[in-house]
Protein backbone atom coordinates (compact mmCIF):
# COMPACT_ATOMS: atom_id res chain seq x y z
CA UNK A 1 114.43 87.24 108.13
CA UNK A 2 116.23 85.23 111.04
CA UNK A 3 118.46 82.56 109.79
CA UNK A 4 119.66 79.48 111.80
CA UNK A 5 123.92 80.20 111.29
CA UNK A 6 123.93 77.22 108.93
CA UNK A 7 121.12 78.59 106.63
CA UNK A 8 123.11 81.86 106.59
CA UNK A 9 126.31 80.65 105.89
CA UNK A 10 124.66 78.62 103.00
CA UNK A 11 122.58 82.33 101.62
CA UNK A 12 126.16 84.22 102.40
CA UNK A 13 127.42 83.91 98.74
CA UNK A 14 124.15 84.73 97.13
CA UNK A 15 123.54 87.89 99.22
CA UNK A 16 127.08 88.80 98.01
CA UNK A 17 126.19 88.19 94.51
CA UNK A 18 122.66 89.60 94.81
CA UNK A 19 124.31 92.61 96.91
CA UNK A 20 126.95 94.06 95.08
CA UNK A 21 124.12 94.89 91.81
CA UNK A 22 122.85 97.87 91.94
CA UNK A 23 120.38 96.59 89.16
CA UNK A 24 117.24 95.17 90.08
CA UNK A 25 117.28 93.22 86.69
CA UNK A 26 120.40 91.87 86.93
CA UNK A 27 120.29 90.66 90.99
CA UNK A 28 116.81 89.32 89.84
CA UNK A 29 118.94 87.03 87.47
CA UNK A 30 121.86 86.42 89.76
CA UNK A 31 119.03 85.32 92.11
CA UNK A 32 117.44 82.65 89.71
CA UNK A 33 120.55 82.06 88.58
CA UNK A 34 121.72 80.75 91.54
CA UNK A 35 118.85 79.00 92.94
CA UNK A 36 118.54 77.10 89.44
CA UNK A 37 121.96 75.90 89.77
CA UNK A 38 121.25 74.76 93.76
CA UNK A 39 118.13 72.96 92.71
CA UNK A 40 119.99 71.25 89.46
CA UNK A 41 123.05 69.83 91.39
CA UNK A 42 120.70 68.69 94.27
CA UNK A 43 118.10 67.37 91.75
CA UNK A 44 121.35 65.53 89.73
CA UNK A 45 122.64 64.00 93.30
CA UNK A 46 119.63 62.70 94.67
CA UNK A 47 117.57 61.43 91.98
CA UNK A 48 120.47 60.81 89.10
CA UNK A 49 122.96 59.27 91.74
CA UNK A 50 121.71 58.40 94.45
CA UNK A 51 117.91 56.38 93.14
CA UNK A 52 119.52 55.06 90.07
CA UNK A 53 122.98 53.11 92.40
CA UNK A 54 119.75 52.42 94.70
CA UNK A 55 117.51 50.48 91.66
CA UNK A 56 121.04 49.40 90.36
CA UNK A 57 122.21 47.85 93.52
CA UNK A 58 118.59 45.98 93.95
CA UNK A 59 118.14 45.02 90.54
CA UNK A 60 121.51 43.91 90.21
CA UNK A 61 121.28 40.14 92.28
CA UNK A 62 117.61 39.94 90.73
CA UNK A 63 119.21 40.22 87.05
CA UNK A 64 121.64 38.02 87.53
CA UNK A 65 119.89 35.36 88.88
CA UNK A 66 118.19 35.22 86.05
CA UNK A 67 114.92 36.96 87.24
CA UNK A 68 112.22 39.16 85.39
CA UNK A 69 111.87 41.81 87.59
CA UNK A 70 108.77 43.11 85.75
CA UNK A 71 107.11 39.64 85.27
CA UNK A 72 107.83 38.58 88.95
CA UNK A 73 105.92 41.76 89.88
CA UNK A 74 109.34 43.27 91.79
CA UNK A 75 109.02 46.70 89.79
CA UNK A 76 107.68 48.41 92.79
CA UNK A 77 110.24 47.29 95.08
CA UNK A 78 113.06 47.95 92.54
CA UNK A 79 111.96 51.22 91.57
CA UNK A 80 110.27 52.24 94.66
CA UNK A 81 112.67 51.89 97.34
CA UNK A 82 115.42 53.45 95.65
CA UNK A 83 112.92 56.56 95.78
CA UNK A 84 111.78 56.20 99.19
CA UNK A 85 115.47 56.34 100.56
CA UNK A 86 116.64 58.94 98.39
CA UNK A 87 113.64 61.18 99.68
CA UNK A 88 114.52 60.10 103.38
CA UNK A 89 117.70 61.03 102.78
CA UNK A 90 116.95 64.76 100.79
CA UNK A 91 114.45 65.16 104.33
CA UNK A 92 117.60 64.37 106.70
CA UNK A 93 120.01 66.73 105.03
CA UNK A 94 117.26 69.55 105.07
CA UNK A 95 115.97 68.90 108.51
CA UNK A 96 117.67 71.44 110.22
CA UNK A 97 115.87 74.00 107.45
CA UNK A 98 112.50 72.79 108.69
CA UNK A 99 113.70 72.84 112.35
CA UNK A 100 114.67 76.50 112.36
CA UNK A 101 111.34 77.33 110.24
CA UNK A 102 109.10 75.08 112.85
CA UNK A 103 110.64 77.87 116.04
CA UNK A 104 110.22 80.60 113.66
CA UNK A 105 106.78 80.46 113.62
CA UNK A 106 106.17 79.28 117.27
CA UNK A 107 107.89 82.42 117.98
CA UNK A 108 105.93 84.26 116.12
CA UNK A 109 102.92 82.60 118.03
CA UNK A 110 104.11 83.91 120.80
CA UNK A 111 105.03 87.49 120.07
């Protein structure tokens, strides 16, 4: 597998985990392991932090102007946006995964 140096600096510690078992059983669960708690932190930031300050900070004003966000038909925008930004956001931090993956395979086209 080639690697851009940022997605092997980010693998490093798991190959050192993964590595240094001479079990298949027990790598196997390092692996999981690991990618579990990857997926759980990022899945805590961007949807538990980041979307709920996002419908926080736009229901906020609307709340304490007095306004019924579900009866003035805002839901969408209050819980929508938050989620649109927070996806944006996930995409921007793992563009550079995508980049590497997109020459990967026009490299491969070309071999």
């Amino acid at each position: 597998l080639d690697y851009t140096p940022a997605q092997a600096e980010q693998m490093r510690p798991l190959y050192e985990v993964s590595a240094a078992e001479p079990s298949f059983p027990r790598a196997a669960t390092a692996i999981v392991a690991w990618q579990l708690a990857v997926a759980l932190a990022e899945e805590l930031y961007y949807r538990g932090f980041v979307e709920s300050a996002g419908v926080l900070a736009i229901s906020y004003p609307l709340r304490a102007a007095g306004v019924d966000i579900a009866a003035a038909g805002a839901l969408p925008l209050v819980e929508g946006l938050p989620l649109l930004v927070s996806a944006a956001l996930f995409g921007l931090v793992h563009a550079e995964f995508v980049e590497g993956a997109a020459a990967a395979a026009h490299a491969d086209d070309a071999a």
